[in-house]
C-alpha atoms as a PDB file:
ATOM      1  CA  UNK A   1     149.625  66.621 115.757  1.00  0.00           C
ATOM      2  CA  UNK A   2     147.794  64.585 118.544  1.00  0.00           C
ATOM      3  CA  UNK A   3     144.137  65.855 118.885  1.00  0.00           C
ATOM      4  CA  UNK A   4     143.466  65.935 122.701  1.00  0.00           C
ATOM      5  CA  UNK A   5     140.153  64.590 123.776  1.00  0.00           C
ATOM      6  CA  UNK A   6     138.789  65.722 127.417  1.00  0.00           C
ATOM      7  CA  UNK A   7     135.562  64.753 128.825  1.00  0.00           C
ATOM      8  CA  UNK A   8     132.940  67.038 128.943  1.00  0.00           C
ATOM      9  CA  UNK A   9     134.147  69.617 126.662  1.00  0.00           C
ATOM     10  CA  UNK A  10     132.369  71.157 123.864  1.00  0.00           C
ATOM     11  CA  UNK A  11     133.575  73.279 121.206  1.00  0.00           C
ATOM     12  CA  UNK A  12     131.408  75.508 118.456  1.00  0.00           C
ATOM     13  CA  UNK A  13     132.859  78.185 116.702  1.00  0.00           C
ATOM     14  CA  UNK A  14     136.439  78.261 118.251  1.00  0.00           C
ATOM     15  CA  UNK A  15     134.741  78.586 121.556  1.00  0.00           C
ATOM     16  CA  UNK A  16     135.433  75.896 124.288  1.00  0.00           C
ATOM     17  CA  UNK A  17     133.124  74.730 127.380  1.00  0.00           C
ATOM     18  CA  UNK A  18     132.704  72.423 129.674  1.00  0.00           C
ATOM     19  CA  UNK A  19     129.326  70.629 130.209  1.00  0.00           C
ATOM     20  CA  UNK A  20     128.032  67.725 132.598  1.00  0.00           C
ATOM     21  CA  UNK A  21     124.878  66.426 131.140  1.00  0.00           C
ATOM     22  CA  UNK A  22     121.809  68.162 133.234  1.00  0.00           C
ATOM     23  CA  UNK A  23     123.906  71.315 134.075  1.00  0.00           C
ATOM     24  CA  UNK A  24     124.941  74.750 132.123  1.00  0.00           C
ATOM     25  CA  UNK A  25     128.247  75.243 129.897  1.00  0.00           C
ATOM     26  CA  UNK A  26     131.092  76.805 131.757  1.00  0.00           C
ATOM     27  CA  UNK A  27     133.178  78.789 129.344  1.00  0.00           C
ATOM     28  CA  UNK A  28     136.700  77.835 128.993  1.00  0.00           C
ATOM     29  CA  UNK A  29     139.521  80.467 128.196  1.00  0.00           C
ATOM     30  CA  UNK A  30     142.558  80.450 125.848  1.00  0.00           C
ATOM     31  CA  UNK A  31     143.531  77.199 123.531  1.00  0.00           C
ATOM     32  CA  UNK A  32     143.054  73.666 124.135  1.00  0.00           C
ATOM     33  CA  UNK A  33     145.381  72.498 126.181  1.00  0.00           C
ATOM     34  CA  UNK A  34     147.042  75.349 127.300  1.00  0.00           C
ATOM     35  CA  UNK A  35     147.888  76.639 130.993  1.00  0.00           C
ATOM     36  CA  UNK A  36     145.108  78.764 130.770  1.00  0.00           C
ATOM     37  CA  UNK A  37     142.530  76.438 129.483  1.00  0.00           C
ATOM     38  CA  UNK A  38     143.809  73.302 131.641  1.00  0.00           C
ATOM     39  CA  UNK A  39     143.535  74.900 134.753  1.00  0.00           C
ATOM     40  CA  UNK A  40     140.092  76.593 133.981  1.00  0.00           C
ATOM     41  CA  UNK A  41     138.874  72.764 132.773  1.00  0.00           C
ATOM     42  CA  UNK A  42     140.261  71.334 136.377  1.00  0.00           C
ATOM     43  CA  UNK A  43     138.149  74.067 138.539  1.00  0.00           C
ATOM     44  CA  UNK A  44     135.315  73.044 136.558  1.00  0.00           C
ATOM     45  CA  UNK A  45     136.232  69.333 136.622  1.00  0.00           C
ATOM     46  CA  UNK A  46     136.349  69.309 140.367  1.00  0.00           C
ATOM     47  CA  UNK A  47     133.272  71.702 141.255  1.00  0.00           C
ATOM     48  CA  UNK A  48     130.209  69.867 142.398  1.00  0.00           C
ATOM     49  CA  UNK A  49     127.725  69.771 139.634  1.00  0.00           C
ATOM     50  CA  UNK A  50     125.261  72.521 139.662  1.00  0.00           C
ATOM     51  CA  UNK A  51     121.801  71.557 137.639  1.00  0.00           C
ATOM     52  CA  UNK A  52     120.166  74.058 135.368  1.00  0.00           C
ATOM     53  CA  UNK A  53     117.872  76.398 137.089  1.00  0.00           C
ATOM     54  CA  UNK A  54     118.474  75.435 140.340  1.00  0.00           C
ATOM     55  CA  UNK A  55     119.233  79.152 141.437  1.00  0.00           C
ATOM     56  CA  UNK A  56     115.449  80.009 140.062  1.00  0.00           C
ATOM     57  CA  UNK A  57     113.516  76.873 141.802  1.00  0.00           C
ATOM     58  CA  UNK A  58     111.244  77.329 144.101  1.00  0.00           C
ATOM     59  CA  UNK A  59     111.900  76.508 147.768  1.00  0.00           C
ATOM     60  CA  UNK A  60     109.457  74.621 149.755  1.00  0.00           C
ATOM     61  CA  UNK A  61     106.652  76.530 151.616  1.00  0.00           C
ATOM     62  CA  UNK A  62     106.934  79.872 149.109  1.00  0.00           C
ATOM     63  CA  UNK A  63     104.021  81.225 147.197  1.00  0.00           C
ATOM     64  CA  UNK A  64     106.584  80.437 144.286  1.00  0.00           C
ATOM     65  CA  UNK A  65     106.041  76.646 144.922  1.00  0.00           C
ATOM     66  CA  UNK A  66     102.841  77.008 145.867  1.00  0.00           C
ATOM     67  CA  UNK A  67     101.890  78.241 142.155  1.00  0.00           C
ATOM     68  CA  UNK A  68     104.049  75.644 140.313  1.00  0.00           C
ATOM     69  CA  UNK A  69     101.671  73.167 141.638  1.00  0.00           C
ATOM     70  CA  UNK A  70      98.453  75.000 141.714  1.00  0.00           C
ATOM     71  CA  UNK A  71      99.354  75.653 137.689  1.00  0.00           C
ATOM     72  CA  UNK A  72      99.214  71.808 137.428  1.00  0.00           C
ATOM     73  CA  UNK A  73      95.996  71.243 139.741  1.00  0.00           C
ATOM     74  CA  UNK A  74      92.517  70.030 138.236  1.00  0.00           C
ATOM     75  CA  UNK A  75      91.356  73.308 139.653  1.00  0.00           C
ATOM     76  CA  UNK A  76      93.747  75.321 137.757  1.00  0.00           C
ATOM     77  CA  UNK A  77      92.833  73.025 134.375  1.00  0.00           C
ATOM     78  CA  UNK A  78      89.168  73.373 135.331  1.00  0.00           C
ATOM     79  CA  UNK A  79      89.038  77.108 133.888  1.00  0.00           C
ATOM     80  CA  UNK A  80      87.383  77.232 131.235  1.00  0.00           C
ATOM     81  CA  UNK A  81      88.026  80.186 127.999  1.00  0.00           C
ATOM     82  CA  UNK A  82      90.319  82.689 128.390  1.00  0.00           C
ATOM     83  CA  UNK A  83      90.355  82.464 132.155  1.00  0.00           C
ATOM     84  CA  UNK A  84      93.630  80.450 132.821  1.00  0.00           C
ATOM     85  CA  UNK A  85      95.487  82.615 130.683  1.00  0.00           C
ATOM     86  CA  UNK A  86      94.488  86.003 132.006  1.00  0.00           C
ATOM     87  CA  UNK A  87      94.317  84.218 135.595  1.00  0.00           C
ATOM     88  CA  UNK A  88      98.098  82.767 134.960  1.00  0.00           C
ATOM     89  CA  UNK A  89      99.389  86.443 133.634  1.00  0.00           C
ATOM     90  CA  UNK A  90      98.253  87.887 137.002  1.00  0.00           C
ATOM     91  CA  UNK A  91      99.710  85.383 139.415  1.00  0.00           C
ATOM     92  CA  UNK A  92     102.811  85.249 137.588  1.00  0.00           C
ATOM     93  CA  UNK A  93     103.645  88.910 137.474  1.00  0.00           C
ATOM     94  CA  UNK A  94     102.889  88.366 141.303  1.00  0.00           C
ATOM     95  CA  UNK A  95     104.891  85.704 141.535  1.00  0.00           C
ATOM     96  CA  UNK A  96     108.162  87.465 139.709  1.00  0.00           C
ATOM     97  CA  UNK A  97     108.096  90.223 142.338  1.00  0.00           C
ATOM     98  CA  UNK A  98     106.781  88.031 145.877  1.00  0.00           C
ATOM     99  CA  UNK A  99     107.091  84.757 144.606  1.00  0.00           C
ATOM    100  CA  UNK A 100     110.101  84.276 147.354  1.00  0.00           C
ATOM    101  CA  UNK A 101     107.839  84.798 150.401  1.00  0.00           C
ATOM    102  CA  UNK A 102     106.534  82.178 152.954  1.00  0.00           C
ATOM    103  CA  UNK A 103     102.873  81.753 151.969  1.00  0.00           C
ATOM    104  CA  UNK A 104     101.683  80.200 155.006  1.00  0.00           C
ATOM    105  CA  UNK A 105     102.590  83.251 156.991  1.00  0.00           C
ATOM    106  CA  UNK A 106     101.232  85.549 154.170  1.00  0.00           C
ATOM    107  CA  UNK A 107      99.147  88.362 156.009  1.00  0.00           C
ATOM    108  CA  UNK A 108      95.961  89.748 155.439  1.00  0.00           C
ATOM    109  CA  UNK A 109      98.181  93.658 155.660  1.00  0.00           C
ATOM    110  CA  UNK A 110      99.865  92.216 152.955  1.00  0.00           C
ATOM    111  CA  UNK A 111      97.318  91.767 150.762  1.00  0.00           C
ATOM    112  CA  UNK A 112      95.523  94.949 151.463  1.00  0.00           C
ATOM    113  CA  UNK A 113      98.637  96.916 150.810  1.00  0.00           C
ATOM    114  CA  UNK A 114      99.508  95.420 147.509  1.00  0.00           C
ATOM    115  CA  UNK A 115      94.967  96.561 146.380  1.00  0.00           C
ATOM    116  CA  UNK A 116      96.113 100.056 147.336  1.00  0.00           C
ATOM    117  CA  UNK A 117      98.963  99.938 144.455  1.00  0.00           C
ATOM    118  CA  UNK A 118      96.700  98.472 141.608  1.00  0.00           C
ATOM    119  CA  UNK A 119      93.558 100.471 139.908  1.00  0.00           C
ATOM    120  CA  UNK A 120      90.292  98.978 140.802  1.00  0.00           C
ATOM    121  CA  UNK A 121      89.832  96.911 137.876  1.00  0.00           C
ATOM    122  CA  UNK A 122      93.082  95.803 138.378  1.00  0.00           C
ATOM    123  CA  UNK A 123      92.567  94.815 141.788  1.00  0.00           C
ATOM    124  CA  UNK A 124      89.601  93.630 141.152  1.00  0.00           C
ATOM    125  CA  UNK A 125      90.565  90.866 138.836  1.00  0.00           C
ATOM    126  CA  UNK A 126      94.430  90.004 140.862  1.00  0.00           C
ATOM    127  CA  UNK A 127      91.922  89.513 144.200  1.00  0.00           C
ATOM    128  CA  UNK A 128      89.563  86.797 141.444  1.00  0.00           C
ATOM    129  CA  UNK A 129      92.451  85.348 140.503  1.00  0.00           C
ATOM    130  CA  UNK A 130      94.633  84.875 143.600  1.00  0.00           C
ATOM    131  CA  UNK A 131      91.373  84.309 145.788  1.00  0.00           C
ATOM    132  CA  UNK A 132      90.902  81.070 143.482  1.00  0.00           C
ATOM    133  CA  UNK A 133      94.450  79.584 144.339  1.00  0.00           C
ATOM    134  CA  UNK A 134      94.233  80.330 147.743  1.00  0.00           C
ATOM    135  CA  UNK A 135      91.341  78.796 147.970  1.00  0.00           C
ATOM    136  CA  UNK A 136      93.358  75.725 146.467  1.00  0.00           C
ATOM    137  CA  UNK A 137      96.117  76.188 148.958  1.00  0.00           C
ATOM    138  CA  UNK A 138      93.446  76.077 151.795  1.00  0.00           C
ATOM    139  CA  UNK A 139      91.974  72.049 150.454  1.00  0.00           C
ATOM    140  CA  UNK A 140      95.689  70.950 150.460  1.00  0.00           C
ATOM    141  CA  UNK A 141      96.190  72.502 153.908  1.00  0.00           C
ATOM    142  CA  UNK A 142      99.427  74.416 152.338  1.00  0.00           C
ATOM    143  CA  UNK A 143      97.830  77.575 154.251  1.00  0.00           C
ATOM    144  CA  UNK A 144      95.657  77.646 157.886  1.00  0.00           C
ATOM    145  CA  UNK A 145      93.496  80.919 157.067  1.00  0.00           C
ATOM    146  CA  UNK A 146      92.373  82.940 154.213  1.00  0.00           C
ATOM    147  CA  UNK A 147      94.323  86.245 153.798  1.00  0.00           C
ATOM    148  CA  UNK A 148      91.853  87.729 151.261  1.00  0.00           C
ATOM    149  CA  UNK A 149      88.828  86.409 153.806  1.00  0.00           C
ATOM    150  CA  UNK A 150      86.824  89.747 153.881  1.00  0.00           C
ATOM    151  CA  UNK A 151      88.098  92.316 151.569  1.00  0.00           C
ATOM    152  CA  UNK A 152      85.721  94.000 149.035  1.00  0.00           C
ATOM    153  CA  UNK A 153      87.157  96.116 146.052  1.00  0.00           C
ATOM    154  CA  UNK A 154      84.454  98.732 145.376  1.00  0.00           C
ATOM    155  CA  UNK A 155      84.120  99.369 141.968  1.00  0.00           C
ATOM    156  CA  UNK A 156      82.695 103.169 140.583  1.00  0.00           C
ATOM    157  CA  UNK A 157      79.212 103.190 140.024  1.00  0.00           C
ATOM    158  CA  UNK A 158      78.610 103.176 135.431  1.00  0.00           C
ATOM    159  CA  UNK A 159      75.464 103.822 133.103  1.00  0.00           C
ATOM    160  CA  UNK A 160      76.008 100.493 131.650  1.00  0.00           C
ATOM    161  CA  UNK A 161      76.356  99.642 128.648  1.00  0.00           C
ATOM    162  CA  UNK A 162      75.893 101.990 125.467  1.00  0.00           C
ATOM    163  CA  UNK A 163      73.172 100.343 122.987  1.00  0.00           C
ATOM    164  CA  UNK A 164      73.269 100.836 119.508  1.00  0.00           C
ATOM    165  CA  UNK A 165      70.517 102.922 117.860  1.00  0.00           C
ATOM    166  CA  UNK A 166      68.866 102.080 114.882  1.00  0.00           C
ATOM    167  CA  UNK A 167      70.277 104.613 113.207  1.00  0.00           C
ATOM    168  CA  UNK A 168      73.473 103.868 114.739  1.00  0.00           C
ATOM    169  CA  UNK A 169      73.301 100.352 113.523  1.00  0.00           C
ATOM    170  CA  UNK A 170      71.763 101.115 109.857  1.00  0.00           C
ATOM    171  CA  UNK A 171      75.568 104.005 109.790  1.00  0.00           C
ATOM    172  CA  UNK A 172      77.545 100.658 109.840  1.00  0.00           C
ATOM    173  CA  UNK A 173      75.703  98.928 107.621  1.00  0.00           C
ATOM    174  CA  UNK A 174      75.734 101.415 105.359  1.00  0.00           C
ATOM    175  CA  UNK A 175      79.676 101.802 105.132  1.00  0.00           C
ATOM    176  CA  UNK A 176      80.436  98.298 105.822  1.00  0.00           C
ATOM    177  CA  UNK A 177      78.160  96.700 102.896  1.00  0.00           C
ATOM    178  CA  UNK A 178      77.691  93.140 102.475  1.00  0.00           C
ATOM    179  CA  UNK A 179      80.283  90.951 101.457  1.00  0.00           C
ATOM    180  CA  UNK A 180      82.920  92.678 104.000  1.00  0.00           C
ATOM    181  CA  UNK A 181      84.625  91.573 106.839  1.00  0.00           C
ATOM    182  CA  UNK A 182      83.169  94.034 109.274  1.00  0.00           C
ATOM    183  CA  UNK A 183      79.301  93.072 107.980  1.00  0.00           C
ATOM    184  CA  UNK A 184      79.541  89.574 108.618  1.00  0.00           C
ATOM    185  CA  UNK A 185      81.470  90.443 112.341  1.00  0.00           C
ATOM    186  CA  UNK A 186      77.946  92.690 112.647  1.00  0.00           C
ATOM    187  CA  UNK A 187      76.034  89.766 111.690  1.00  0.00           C
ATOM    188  CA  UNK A 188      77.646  86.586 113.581  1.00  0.00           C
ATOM    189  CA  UNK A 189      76.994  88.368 117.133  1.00  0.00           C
ATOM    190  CA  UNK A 190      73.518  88.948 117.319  1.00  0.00           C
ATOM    191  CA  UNK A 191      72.181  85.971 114.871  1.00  0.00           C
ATOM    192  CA  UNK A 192      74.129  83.458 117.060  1.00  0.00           C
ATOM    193  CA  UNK A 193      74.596  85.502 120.336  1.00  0.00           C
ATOM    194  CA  UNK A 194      77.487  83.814 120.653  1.00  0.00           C
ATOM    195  CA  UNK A 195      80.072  85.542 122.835  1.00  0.00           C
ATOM    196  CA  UNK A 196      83.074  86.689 121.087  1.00  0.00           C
ATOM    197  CA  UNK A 197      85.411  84.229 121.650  1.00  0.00           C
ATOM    198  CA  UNK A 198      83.053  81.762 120.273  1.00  0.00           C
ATOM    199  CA  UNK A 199      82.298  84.115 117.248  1.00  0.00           C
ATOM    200  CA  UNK A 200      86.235  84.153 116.061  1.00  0.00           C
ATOM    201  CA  UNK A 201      85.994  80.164 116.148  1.00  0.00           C
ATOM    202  CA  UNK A 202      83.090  80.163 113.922  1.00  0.00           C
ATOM    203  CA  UNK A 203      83.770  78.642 110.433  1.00  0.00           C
ATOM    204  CA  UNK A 204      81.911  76.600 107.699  1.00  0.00           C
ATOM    205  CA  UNK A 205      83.004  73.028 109.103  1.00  0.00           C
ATOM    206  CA  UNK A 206      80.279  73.987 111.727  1.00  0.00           C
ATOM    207  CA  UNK A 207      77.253  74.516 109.796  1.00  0.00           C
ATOM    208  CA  UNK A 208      75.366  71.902 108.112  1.00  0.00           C
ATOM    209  CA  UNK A 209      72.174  71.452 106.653  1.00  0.00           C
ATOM    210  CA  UNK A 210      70.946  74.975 108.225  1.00  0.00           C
ATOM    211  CA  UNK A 211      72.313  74.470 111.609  1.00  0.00           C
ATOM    212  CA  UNK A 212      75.251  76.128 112.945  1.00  0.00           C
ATOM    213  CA  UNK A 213      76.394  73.571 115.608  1.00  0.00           C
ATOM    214  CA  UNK A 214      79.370  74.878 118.015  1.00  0.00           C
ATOM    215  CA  UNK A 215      80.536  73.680 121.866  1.00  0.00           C
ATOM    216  CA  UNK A 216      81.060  77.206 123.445  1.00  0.00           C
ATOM    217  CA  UNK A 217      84.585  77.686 125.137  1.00  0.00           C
ATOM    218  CA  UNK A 218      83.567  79.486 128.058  1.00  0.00           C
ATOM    219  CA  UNK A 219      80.951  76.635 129.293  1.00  0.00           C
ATOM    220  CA  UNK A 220      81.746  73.494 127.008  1.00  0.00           C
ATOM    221  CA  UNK A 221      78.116  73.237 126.133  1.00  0.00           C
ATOM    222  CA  UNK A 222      77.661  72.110 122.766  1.00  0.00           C
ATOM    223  CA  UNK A 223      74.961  74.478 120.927  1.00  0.00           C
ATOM    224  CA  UNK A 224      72.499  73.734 117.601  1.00  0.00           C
ATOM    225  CA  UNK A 225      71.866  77.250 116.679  1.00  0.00           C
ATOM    226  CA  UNK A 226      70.012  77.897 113.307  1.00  0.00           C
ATOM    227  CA  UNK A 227      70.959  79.775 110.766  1.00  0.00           C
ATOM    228  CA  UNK A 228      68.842  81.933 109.543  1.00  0.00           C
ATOM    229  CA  UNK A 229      68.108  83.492 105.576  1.00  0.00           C
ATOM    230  CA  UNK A 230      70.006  86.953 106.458  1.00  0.00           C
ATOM    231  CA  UNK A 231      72.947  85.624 108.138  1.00  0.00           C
ATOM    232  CA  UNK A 232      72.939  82.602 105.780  1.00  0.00           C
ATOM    233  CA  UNK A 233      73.189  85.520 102.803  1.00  0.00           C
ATOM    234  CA  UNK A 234      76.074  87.609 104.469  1.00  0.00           C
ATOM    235  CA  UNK A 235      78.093  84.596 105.237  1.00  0.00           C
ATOM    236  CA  UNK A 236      77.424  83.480 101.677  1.00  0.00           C
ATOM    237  CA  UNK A 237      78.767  86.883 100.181  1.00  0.00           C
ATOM    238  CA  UNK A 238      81.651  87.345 102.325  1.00  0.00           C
ATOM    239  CA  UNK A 239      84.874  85.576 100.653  1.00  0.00           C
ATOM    240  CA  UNK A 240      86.761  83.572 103.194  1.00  0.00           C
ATOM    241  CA  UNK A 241      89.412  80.821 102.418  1.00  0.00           C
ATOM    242  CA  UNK A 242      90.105  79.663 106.035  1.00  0.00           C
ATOM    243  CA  UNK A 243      88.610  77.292 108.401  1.00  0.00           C
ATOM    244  CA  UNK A 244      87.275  80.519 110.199  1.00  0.00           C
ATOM    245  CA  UNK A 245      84.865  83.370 108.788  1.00  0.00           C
ATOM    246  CA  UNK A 246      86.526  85.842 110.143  1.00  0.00           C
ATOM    247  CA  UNK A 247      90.190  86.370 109.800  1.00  0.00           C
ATOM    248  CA  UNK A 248      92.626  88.487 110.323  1.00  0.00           C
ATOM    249  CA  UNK A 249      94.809  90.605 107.538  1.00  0.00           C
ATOM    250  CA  UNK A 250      97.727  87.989 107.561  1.00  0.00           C
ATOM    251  CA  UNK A 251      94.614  85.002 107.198  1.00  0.00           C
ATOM    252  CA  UNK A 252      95.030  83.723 110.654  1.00  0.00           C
ATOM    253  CA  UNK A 253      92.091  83.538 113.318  1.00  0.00           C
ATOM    254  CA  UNK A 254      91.324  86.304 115.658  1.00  0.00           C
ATOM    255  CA  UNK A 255      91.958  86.293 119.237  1.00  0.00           C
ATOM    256  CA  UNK A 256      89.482  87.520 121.354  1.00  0.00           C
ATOM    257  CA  UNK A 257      90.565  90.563 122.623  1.00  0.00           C
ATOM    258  CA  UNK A 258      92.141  91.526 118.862  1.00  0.00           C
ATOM    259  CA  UNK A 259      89.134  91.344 117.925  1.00  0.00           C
ATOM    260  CA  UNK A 260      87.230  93.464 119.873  1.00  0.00           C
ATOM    261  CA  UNK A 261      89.941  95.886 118.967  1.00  0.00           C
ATOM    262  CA  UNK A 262      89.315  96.140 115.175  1.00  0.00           C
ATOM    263  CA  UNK A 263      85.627  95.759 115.847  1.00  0.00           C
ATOM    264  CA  UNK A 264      86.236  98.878 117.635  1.00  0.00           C
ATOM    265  CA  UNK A 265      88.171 100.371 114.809  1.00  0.00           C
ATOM    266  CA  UNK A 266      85.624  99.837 112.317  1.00  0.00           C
ATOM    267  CA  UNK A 267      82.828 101.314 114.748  1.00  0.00           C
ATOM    268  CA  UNK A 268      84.279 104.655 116.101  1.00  0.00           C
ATOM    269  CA  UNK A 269      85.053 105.910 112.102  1.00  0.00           C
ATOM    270  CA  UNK A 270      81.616 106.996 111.805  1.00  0.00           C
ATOM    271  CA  UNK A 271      79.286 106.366 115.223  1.00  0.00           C
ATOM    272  CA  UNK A 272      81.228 108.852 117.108  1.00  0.00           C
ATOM    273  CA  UNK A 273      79.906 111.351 116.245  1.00  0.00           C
ATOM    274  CA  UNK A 274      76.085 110.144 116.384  1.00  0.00           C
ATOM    275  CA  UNK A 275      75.785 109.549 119.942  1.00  0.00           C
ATOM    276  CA  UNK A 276      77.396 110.771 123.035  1.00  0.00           C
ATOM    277  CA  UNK A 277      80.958 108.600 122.964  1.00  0.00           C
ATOM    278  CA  UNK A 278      84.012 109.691 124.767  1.00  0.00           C
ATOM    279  CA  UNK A 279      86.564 111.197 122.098  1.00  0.00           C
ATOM    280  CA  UNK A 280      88.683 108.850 120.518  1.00  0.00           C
ATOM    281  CA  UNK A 281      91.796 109.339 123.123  1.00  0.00           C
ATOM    282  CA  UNK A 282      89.224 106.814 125.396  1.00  0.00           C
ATOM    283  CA  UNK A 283      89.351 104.295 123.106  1.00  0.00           C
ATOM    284  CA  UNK A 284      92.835 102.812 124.483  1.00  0.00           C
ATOM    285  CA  UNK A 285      91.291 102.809 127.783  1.00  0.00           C
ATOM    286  CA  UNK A 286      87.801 100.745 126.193  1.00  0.00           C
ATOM    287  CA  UNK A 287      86.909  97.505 128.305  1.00  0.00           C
ATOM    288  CA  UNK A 288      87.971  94.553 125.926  1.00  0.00           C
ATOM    289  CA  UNK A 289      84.527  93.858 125.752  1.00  0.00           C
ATOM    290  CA  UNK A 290      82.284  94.308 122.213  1.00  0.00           C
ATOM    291  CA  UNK A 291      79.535  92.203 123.527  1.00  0.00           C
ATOM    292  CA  UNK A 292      76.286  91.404 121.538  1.00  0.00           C
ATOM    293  CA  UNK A 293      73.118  91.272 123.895  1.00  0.00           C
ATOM    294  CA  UNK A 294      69.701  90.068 121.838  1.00  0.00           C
ATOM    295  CA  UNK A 295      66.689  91.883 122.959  1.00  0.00           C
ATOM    296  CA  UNK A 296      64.921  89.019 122.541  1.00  0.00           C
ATOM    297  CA  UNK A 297      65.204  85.449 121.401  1.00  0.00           C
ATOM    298  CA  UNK A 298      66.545  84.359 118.046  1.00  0.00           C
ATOM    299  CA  UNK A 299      63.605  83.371 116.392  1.00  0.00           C
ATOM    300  CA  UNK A 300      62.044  86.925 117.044  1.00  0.00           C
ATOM    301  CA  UNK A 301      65.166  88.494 116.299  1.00  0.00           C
ATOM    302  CA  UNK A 302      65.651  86.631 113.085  1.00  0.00           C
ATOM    303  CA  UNK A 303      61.897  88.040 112.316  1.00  0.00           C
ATOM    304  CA  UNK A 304      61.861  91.522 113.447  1.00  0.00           C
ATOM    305  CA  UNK A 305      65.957  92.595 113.138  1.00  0.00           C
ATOM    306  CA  UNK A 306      65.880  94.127 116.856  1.00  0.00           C
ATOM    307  CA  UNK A 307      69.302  93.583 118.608  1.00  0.00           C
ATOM    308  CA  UNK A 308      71.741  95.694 120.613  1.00  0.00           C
ATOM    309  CA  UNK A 309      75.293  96.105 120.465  1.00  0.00           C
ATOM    310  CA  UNK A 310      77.001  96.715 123.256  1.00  0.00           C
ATOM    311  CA  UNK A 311      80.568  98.389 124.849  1.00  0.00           C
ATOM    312  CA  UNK A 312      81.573  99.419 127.735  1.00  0.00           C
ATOM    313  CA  UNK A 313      79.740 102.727 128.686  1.00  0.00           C
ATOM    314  CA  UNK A 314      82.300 104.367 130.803  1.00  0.00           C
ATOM    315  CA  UNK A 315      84.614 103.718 127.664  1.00  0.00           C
ATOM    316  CA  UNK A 316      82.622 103.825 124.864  1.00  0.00           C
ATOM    317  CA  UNK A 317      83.881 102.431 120.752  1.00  0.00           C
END
């Protein structure tokens, strides 16, 4: 039996298709050869080639173009931490549902309308994020005037941030003993006041000779922080086999925000119910934030053990 060869087909599993290089399969029907099959393998033979994805580019001038570029842009590459991620979330979930329109017509209405559908955090952060690209758009003259030029989002007035107590403090150390995970997480924030996206990164690579040495990802500033006889012990006492001191259950690094999560987790199990904290339901609602703030500098902290520990007040751990 002669085995017919046509150009561009493609065959896996007793399924046929046609394929130009650069474009998507077109199924073909029936067997090889057949009516059926010949004449589906002629349409597709004859049809101008379409390339993949060309149906989801962006045209010229929209705010979907506009983005592609501005992802790609030293100002865009400039952000520094977990800023072009969360930045790049927010103008993308923008850009799935207005990503079509012109953007150098883009109104002011239009952006005040789209606030009034977000919460105020959440409006807060989409006006950071898409006042930073237009400001982009504005140096390479793809826009003529600022549409976010002038609005505020007022955020509710808050109490701060809740400080640890003593007390509150000596409750965690008291479960949390040292040698375990959630000790040493205690310990790395205030004797390094490092924020937490520095404190996941921290590992045993980076200290040497008493000197915890790190380049912060927020700033890029490289930091010789010492390390002091109490933190020195904990870290000494708490087994780790990973580049990182603190992992997760599954021995892979934390991320930030996951983080702050169990942090919260270990907290709320027993300082609930020692100061005034929203009931647990709140929790889900807690800023990602578990941020340590010294009191005063290391050297006196290191001496005298006074530190804070911070959350969001209006959403307490």
């Amino acid at each position: 039996m002669t085995k017919l060869h046509l150009k561009y087909v493609q065959s896996f599993g007793g399924y046929h298709y046609f394929r130009r290089r650069g474009s998507p399969r077109i199924p073909l029907p029936g067997i090889v050869g057949s009516a059926e099959f010949m004449e589906a393998y002629s349409q597709a033979l004859a049809a101008t080639p379409v390339a993949i994805g060309a149906s989801k580019r962006s045209k010229p001038g929209s705010i979907s173009a506009a983005l592609a570029d501005y992802y790609g842009s030293l100002a865009f590459r400039s952000l520094t931490g977990g800023t072009p991620v969360s930045r790049r979330a927010i103008l993308e979930r923008f850009r799935v549902k207005h990503g079509h329109l012109p953007l150098a017509s883009l109104p002011k209405e239009f952006v005040v309308v789209l606030l009034d559908t977000l919460s105020r955090h959440q409006a807060r952060n989409w006006l950071k994020a898409f006042r930073h690209f237009i400001k982009w758009c504005l140096e390479r003259k793809l826009v003529r005037n600022d549409p976010t030029l002038g609005i505020r989002v007022k955020m509710p007035k808050s109490d701060g941030y809740h400080t640890w107590t003593e007390d509150e403090i000596a409750a965690f150390e008291a479960r949390h003993p040292i040698g375990w995970k959630p000790r040493l997480a205690l310990a790395l924030g205030p004797y390094t006041a490092q924020r937490r996206s520095d404190v996941v990164r921290i590992g045993r690579q980076h200290i040497r000779d008493g000197v915890l040495t790190i380049r912060q990802q927020k700033t890029g500033a490289v930091l010789a922080i010492p390390v002091y006889p109490e933190l020195a012990a904990i870290i000494a006492a708490t087994p780790t086999g990973h580049l990182t001191l603190l992992t997760t259950k599954s021995g892979k690094s934390y991320d930030a925000n996951v983080f702050s999560d169990e942090f919260r987790s270990w907290s709320s199990r027993h300082l609930q119910p020692m100061s005034a904290l929203p009931p647990k339901a709140d929790i889900g609602r807690a800023s990602r934030d578990v941020r340590f703030v010294p009191k005063a500098d290391i050297m006196q902290r290191s001496k005298k053990r006074r530190y804070s520990i911070t959350s969001s007040a209006s959403n307490c751990i």
